[in-house]
N, C-alpha and C. Protein backbone atom coordinates (compact mmCIF):
# COMPACT_ATOMS: atom_id res chain seq x y z
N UNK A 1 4.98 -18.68 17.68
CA UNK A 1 5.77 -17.48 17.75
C UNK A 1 5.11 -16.39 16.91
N UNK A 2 4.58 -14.97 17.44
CA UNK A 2 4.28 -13.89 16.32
C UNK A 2 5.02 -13.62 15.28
N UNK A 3 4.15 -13.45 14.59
CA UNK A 3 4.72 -12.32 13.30
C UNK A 3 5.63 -11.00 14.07
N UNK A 4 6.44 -10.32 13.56
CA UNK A 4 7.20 -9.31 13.77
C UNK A 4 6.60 -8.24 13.34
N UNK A 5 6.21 -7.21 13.47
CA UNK A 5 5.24 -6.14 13.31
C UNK A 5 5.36 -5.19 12.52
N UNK A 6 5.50 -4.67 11.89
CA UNK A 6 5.61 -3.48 10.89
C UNK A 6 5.10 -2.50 10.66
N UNK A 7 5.02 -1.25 10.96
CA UNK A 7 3.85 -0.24 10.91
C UNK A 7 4.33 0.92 10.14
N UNK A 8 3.94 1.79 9.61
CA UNK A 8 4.16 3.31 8.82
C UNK A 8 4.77 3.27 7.94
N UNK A 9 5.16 2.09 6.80
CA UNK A 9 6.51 2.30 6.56
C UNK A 9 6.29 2.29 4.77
N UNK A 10 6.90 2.36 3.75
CA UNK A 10 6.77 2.93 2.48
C UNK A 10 7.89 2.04 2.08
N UNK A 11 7.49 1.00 1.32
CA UNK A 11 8.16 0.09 0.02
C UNK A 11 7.84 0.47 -1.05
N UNK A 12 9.13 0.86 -2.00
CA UNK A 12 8.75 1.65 -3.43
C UNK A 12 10.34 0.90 -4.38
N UNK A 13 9.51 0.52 -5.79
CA UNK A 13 10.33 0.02 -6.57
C UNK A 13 11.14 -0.86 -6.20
N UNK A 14 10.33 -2.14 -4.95
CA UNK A 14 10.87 -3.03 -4.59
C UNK A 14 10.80 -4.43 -5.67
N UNK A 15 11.73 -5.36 -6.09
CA UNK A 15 11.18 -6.70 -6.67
C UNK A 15 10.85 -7.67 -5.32
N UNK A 16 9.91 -7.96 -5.09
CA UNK A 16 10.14 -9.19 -3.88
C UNK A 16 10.37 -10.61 -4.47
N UNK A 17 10.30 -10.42 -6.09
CA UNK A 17 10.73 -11.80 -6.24
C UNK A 17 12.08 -12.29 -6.01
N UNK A 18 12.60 -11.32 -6.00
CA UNK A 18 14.11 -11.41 -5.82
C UNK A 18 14.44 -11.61 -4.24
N UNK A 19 13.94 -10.57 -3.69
CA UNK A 19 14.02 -10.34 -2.01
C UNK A 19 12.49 -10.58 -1.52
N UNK A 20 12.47 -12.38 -0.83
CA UNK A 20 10.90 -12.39 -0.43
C UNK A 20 10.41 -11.04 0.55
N UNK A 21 9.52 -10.70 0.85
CA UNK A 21 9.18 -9.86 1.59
C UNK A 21 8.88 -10.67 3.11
N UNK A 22 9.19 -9.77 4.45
CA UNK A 22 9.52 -11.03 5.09
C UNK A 22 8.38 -10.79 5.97
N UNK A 23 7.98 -12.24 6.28
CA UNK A 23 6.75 -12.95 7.41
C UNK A 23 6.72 -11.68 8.32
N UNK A 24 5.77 -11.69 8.71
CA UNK A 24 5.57 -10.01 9.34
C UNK A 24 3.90 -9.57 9.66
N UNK A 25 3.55 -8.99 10.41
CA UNK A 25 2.08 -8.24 10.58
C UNK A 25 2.56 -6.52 10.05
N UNK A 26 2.03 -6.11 9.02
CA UNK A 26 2.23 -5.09 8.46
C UNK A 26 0.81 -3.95 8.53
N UNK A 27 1.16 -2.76 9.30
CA UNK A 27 -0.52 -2.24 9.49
C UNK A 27 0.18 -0.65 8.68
N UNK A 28 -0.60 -0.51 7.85
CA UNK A 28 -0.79 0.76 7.60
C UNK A 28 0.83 0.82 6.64
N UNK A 29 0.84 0.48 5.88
CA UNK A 29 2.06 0.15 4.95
C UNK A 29 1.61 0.58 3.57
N UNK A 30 2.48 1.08 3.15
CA UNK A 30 2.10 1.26 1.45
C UNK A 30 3.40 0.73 0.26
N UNK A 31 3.15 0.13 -0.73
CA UNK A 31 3.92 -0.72 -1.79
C UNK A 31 3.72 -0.07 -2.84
N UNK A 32 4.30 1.08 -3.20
CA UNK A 32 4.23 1.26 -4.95
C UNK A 32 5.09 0.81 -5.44
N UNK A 33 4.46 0.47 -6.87
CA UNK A 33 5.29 0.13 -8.29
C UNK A 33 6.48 -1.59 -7.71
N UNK A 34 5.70 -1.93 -6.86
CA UNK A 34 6.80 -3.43 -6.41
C UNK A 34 6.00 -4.22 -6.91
N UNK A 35 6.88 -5.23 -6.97
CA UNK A 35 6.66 -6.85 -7.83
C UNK A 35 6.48 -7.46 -7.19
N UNK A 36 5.37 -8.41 -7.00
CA UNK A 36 5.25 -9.41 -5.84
C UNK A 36 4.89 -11.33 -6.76
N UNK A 37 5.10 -11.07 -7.96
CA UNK A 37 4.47 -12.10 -9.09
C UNK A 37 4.94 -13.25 -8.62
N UNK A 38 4.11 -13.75 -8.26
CA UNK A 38 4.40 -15.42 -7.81
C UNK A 38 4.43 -15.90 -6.75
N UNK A 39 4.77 -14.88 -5.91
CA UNK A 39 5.48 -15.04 -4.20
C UNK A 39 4.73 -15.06 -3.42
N UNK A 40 5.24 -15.80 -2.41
CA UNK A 40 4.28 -16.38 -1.23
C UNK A 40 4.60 -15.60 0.05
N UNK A 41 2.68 -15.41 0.11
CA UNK A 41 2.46 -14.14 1.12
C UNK A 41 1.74 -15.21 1.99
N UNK A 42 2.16 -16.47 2.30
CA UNK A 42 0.98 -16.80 2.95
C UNK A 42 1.33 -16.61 4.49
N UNK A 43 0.24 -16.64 5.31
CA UNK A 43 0.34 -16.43 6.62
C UNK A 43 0.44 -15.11 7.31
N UNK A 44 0.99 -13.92 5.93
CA UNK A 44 1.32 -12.48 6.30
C UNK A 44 -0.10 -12.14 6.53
N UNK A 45 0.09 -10.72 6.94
CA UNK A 45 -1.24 -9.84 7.33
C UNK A 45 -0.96 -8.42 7.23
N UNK A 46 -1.91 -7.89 6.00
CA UNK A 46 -1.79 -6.53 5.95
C UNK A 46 -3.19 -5.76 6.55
N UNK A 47 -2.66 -4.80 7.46
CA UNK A 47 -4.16 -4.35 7.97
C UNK A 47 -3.82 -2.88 7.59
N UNK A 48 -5.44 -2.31 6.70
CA UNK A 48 -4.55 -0.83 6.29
C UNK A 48 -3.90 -0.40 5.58
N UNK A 49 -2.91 -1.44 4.58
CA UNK A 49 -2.47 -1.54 3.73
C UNK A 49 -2.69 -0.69 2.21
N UNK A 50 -1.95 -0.20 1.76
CA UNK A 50 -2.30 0.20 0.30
C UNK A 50 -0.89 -0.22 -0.58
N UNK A 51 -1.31 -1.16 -1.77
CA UNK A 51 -0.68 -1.37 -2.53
C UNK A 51 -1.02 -0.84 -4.27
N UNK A 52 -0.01 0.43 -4.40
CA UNK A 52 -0.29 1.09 -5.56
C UNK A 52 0.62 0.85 -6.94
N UNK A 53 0.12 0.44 -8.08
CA UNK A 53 0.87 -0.32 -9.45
C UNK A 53 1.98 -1.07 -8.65
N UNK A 54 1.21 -2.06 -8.48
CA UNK A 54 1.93 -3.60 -7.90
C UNK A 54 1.49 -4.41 -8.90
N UNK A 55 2.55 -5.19 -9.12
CA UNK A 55 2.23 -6.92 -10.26
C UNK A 55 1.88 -7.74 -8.38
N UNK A 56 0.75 -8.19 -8.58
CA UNK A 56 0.42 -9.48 -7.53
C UNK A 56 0.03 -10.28 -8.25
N UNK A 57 0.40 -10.80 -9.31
CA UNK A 57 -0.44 -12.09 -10.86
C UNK A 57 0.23 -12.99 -9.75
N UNK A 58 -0.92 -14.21 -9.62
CA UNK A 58 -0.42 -15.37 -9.45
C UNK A 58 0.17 -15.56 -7.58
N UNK A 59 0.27 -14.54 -6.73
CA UNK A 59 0.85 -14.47 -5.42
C UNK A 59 -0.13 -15.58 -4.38
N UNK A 60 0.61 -16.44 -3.59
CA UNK A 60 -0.10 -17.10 -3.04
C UNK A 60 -0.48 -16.95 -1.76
N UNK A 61 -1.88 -16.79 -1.19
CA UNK A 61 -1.95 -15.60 0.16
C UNK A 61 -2.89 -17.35 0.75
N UNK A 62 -2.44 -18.22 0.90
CA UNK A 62 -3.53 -19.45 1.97
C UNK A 62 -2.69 -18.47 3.14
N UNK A 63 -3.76 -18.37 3.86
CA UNK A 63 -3.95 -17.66 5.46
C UNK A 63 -3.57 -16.38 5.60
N UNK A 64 -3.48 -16.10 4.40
CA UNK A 64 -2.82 -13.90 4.21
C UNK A 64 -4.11 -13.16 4.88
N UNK A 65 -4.08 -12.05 5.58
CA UNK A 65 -4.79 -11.62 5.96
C UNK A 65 -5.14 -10.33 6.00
N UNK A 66 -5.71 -9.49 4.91
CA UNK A 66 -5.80 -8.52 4.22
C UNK A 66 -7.05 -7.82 4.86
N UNK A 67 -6.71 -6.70 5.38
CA UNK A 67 -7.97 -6.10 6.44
C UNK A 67 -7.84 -4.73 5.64
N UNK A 68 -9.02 -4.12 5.36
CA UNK A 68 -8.80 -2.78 5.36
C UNK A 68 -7.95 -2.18 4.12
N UNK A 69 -7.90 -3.14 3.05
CA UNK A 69 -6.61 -3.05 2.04
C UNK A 69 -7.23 -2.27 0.70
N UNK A 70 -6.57 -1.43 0.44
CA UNK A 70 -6.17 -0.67 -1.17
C UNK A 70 -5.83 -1.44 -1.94
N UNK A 71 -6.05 -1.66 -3.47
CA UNK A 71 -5.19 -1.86 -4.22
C UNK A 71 -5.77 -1.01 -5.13
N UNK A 72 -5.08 0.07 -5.71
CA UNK A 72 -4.77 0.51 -6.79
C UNK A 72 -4.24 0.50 -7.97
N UNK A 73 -4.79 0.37 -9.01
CA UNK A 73 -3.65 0.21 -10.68
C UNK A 73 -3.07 -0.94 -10.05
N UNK A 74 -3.30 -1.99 -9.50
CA UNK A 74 -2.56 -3.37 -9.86
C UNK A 74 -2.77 -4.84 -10.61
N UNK A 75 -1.95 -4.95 -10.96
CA UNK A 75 -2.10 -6.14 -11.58
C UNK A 75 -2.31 -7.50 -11.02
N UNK A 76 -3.08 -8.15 -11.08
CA UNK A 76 -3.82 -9.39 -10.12
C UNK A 76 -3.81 -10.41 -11.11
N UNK A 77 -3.26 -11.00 -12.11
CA UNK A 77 -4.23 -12.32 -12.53
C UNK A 77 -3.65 -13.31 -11.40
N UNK A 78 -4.87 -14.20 -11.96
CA UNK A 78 -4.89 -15.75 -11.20
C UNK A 78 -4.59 -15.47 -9.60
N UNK A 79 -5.23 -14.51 -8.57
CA UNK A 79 -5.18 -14.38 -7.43
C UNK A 79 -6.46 -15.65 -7.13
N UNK A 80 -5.49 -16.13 -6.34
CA UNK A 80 -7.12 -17.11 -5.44
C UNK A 80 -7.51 -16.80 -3.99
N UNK A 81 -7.93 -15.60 -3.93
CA UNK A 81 -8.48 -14.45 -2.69
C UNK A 81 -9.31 -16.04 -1.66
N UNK A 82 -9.81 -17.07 -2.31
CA UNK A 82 -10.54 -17.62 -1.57
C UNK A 82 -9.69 -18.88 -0.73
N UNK A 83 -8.16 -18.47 -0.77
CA UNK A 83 -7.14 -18.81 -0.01
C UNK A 83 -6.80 -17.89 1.15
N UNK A 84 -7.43 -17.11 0.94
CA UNK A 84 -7.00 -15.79 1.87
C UNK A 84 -7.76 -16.41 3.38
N UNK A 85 -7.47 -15.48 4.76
CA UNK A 85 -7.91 -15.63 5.85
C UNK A 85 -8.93 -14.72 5.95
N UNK A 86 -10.45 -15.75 5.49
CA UNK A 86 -11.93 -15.01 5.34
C UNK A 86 -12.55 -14.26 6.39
N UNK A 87 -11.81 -14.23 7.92
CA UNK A 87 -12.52 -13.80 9.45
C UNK A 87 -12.54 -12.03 8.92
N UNK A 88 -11.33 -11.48 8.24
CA UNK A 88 -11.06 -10.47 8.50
C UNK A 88 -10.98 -9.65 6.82
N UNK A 89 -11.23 -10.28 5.74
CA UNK A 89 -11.27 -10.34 4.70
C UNK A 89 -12.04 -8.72 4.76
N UNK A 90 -11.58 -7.75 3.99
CA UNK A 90 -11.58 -6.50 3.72
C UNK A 90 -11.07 -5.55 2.39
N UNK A 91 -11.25 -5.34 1.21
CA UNK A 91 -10.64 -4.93 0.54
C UNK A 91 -11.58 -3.91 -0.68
N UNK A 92 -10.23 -3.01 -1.32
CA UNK A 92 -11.32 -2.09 -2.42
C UNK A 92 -10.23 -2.07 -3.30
N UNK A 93 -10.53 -2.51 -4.47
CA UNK A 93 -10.51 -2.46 -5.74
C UNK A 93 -10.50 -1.42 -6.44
N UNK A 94 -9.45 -0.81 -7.24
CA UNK A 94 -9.73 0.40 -7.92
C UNK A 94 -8.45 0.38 -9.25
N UNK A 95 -9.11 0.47 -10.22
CA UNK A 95 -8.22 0.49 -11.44
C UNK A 95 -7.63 -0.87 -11.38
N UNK A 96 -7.69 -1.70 -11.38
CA UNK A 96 -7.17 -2.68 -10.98
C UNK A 96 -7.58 -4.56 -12.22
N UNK A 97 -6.49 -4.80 -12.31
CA UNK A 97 -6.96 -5.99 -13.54
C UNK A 97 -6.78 -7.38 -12.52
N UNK A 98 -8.11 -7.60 -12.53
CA UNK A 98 -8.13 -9.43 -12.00
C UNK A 98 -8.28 -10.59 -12.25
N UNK A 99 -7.86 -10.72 -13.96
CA UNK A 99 -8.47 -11.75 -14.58
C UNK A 99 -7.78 -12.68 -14.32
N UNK A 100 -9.12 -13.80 -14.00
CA UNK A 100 -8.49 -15.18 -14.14
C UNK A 100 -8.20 -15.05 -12.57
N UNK A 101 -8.65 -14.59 -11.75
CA UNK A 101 -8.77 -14.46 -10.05
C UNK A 101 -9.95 -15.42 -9.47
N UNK A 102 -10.11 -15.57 -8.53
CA UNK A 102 -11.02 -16.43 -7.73
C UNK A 102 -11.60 -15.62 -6.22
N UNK A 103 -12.41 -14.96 -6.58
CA UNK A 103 -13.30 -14.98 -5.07
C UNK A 103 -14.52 -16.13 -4.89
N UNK A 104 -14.70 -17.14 -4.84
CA UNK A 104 -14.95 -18.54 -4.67
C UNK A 104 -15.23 -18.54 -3.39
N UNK A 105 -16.84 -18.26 -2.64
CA UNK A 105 -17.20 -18.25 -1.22
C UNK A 105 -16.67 -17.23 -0.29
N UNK A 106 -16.08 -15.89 -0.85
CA UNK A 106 -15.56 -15.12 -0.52
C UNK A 106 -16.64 -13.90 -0.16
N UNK A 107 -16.52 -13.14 1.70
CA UNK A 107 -17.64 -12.04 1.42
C UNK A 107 -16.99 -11.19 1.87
N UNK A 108 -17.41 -10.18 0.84
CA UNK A 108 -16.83 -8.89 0.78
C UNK A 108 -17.84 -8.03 0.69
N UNK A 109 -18.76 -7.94 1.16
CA UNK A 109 -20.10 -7.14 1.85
C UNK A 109 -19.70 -5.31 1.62
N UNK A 110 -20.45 -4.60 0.70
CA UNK A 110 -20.18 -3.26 0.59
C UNK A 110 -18.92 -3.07 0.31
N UNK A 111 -17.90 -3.14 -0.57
CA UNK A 111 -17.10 -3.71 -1.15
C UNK A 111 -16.71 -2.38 -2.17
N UNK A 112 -15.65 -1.50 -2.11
CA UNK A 112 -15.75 -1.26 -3.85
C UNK A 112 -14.68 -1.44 -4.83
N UNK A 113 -15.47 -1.28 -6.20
CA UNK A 113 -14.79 -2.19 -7.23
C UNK A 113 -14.78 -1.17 -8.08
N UNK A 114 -13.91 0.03 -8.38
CA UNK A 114 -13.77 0.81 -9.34
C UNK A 114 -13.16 0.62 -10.58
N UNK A 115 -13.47 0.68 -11.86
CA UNK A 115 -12.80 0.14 -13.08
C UNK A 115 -11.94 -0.93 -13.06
N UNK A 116 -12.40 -1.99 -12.89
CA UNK A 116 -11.51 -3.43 -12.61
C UNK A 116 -11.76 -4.01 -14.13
N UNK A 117 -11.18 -5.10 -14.16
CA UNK A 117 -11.45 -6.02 -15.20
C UNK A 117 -11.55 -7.10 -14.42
N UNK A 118 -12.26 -7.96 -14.57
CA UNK A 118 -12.49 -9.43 -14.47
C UNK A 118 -13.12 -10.09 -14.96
N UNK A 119 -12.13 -10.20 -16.03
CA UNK A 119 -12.13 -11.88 -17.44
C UNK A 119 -12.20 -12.84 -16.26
N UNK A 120 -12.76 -13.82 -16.70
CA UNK A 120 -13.01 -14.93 -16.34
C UNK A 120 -12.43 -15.41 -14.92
N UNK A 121 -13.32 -14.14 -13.74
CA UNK A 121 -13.09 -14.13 -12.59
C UNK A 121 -13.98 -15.05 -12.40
N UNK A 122 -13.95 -15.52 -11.28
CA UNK A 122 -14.78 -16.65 -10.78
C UNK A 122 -15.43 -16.35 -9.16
N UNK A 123 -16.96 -15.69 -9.39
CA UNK A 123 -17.71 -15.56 -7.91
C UNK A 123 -18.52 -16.60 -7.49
N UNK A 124 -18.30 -17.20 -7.71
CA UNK A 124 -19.37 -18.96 -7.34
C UNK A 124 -19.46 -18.49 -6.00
N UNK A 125 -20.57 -18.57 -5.40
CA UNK A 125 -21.14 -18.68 -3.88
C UNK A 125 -20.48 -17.15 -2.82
N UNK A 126 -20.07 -16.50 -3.35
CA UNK A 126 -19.49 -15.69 -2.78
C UNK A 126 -20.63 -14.05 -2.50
N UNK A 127 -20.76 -13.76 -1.05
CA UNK A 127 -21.39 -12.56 -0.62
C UNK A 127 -20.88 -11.42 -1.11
N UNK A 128 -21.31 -11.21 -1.81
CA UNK A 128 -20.90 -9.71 -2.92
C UNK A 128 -22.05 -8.41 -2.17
N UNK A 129 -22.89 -9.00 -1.54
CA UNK A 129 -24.03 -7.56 -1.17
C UNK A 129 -23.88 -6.14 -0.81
N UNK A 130 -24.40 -5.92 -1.48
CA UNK A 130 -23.72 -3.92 -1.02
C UNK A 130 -22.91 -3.51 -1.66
N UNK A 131 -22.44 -4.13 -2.65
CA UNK A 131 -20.95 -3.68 -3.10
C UNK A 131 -21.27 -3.02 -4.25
N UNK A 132 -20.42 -1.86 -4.80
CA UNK A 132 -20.21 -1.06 -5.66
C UNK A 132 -19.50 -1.11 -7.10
N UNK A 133 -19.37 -1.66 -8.22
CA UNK A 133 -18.84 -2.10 -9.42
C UNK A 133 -19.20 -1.02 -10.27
N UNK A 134 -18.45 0.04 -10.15
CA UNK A 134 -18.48 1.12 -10.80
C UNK A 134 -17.20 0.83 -11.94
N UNK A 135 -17.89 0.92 -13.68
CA UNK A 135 -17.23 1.04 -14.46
C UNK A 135 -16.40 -0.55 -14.78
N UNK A 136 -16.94 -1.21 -14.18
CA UNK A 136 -16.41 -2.63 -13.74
C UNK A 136 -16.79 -3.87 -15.20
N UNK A 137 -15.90 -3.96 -16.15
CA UNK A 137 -16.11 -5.22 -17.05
C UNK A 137 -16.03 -6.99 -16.43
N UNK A 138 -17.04 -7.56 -16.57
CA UNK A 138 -17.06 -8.36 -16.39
C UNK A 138 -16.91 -9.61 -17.61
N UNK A 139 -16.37 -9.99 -18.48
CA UNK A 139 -16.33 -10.36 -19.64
C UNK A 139 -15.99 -11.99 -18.85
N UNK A 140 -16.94 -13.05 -19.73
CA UNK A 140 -16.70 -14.07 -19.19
C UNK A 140 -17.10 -14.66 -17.95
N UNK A 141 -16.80 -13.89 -16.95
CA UNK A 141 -17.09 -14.03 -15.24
C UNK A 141 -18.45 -14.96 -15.08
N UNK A 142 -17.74 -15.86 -13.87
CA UNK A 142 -18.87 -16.36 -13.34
C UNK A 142 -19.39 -16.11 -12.01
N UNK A 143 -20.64 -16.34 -12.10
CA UNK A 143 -21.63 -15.97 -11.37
C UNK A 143 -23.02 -16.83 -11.06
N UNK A 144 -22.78 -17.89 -9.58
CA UNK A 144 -23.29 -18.94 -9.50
C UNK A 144 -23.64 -19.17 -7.59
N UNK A 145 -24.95 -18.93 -7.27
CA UNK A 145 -25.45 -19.08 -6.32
C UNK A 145 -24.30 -17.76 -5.14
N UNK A 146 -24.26 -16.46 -6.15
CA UNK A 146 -23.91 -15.58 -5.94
C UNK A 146 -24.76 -14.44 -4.88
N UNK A 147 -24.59 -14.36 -3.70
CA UNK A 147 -25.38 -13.12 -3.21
C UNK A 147 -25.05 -11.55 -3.87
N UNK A 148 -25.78 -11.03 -4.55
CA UNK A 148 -25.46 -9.51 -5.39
C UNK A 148 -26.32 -8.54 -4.87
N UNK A 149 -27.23 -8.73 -3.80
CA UNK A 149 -28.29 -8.46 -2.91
C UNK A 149 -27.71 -7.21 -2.71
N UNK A 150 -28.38 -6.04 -3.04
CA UNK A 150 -28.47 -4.59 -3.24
C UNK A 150 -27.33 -4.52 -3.91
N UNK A 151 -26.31 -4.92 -4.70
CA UNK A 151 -25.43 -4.23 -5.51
C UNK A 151 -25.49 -3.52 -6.31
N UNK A 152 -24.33 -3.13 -6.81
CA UNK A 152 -24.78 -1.56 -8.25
C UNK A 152 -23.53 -1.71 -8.82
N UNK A 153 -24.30 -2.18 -9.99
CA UNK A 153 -23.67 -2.75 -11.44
C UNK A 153 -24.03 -1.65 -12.82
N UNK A 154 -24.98 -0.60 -11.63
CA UNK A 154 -25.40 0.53 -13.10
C UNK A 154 -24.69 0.67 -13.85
N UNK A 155 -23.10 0.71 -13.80
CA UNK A 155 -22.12 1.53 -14.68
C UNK A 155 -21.57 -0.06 -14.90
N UNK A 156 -21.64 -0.88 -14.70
CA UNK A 156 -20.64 -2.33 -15.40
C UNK A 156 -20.81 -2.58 -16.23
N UNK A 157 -20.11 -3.40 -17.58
CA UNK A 157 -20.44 -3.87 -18.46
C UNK A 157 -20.36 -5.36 -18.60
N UNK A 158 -20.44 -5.83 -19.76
CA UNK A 158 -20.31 -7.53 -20.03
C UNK A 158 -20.82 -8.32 -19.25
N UNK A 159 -21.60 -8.32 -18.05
CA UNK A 159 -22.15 -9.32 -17.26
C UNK A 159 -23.06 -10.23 -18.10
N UNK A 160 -22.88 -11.49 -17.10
CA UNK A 160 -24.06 -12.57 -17.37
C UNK A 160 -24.36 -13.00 -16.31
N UNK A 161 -25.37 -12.75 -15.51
CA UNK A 161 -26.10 -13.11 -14.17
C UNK A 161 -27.54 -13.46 -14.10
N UNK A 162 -27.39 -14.91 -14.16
CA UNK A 162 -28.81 -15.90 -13.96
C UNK A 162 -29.56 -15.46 -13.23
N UNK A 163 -30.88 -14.48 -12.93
CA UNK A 163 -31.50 -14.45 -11.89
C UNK A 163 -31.88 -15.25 -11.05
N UNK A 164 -32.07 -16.46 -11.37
CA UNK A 164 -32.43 -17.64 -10.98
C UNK A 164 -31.27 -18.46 -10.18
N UNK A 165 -29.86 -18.15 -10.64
CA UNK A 165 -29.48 -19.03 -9.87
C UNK A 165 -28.30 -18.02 -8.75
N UNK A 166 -28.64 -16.63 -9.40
CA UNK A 166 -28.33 -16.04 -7.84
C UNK A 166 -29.01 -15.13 -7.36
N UNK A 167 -28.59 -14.11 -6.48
CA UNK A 167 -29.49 -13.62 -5.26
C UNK A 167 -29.31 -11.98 -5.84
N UNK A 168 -30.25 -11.50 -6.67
CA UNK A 168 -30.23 -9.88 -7.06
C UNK A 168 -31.16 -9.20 -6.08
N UNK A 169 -32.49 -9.79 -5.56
CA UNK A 169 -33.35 -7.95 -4.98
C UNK A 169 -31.96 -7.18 -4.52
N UNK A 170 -33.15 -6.13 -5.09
CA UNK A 170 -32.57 -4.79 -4.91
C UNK A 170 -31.16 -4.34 -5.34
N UNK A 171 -30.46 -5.13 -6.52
CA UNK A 171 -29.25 -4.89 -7.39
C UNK A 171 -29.67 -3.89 -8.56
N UNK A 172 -28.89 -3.42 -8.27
CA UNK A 172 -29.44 -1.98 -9.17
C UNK A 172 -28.21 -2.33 -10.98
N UNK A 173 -28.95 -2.45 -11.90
CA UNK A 173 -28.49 -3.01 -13.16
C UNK A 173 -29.09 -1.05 -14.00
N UNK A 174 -28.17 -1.16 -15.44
CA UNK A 174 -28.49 -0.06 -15.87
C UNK A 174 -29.44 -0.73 -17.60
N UNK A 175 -30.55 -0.05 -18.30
CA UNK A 175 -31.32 -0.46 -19.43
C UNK A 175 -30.45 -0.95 -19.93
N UNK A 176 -29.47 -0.38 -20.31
CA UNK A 176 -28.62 -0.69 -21.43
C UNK A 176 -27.44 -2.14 -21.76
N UNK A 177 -27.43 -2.73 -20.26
CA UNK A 177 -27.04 -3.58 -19.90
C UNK A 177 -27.70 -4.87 -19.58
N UNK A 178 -29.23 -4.80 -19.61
CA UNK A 178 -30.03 -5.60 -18.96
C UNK A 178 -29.96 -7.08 -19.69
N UNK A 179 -29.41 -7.15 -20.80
CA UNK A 179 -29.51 -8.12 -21.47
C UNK A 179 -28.36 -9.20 -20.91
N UNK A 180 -27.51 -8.87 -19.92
CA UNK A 180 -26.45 -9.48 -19.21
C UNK A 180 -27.12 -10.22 -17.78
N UNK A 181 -28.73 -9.74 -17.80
CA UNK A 181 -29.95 -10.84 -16.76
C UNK A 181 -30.37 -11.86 -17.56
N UNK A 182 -30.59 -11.44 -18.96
CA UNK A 182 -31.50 -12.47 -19.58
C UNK A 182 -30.66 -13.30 -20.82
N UNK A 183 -29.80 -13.15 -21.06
CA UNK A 183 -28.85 -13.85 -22.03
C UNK A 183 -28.95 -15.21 -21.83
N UNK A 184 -29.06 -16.13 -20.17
CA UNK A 184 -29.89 -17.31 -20.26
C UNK A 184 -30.83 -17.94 -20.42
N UNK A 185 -31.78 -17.15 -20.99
CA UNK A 185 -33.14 -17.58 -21.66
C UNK A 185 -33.13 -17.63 -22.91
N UNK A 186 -32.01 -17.02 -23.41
CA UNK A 186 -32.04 -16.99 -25.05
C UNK A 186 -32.94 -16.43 -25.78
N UNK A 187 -33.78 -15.05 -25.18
CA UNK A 187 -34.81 -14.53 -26.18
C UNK A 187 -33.74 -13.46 -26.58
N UNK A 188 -34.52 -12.81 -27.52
CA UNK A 188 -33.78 -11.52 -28.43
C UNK A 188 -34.62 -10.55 -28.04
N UNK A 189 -33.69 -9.59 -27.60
CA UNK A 189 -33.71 -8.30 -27.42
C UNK A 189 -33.30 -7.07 -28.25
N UNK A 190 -34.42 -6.33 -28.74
CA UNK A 190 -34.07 -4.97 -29.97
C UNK A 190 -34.22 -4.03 -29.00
C-alpha cells in the first residue's frame, strides 16, 4: 500500500515526540524549530525537504528516504544516516551539529557541509568526493578507506586523515591544517 503524499506544506513548533509524524511521502515540506528526538522516521521519504532548528538526536530513518534535503541549525547526534535508503540519498548540511552520527558506506558525492560539527562522526568507507566542508570541525572523526577525492577541507579544522588509508587526489587541505594528514606518522611539525 503507498505512502499518503504530502506536498507544500509548513510544520512549525511541532513536538513529534508527542504526535508521531505520520508515514507519508513528503516533497517539498519545511519543519522549523520541531522535535523529532528519538522518533521513528523509518520508511518515510522526504524529497525537497528543509528542516530548519530541528532536534533529530538519535531519530531512526532504516529505509527513510531523504532526497534533495536541507538541514539547517539542527541538532543531529547519534543519527545513523547509513540506515537511511542509499538509492536516493541527497543532502546539505549547514550550521548543523552531528556528533556521534554515522555516515558508514554512505555517498554523498558533491555534498555541502557548512559549519557542522562532527565529534566523533564516523565516515568509514563512505564516498565523500566533491564535497564541500566549509568551516567544518572535525574533532575525533573517523576516517577509514574513505573516498575524499577532490574535496575541500581548506576552511575545516581538527581533522585526522591517513593518506594511506584513504582516497585524497585532488582534496584541497589548507597549510595551516596540514598536520591533520600527517599526525599518523608521528613526526613534529614547527
Amino acid at each position: 500500500m503507498p505512502l499518503p503524499y504530502i506536498a507544500d506544506q509548513e510544520y512549525k513548533n511541532t513536538d513529534f515526540t508527542i504526535d508521531q509524524l505520520e508515514k507519508a511521502e513528503y516533497d517539498n515540506c519545511t519543519f522549523i524549530n520541531c522535535n523529532f528526538e528519538s522518533s521513528y522516521l523509518s520508511t518515510i521519504s522526504f524529497l525537497e525537504c528543509t528542516f530548519e532548528d530541528c532536534n533529530l538526536s538519535n531519530i531512526k530513518v532504516k529505509d527513510t528516504t531523504f532526497k534533495d534535503v536541507t538541514f539547517l541549525n539542527c541538532k543531529m547526534l547519534g543519527v545513523l544516516f547509513s540506515d537511511c535508503n542509499q538509492l536516493l540519498f541527497s543532502a546539505s548540511f549547514i550550521d548543523c551539529v552531528l556528533s556521534f552520527s554515522s555516515f558508514y558506506k554512505i555517498k554523498l558525492i558533491s555534498a555541502t557541509f557548512k559549519s557542522c560539527n562532527f565529534d566523533q562522526v564516523d565516515f568509514t568507507e563512505a564516498n565523500l568526493s566533491k564535497s564541500n566542508f566549509d568551516n567544518c570541525d572535525f574533532i575525533n572523526a573517523v576516517f577509514y578507506n574513505t573516498n575524499l577525492e577532490q574535496a575541500n577541507f581548506t576552511t575545516a579544522i581538527n581533522y585526522t586523515i591517513h593518506p594511506e588509508q584513504n582516497k585524497i587526489k585532488g582534496a584541497k587541505f589548507s597549510k595551516a591544517q596540514i598536520e591533520g594528514l600527517l599526525r599518523s606518522y608521528k613526526i613534529k611539525i614547527s
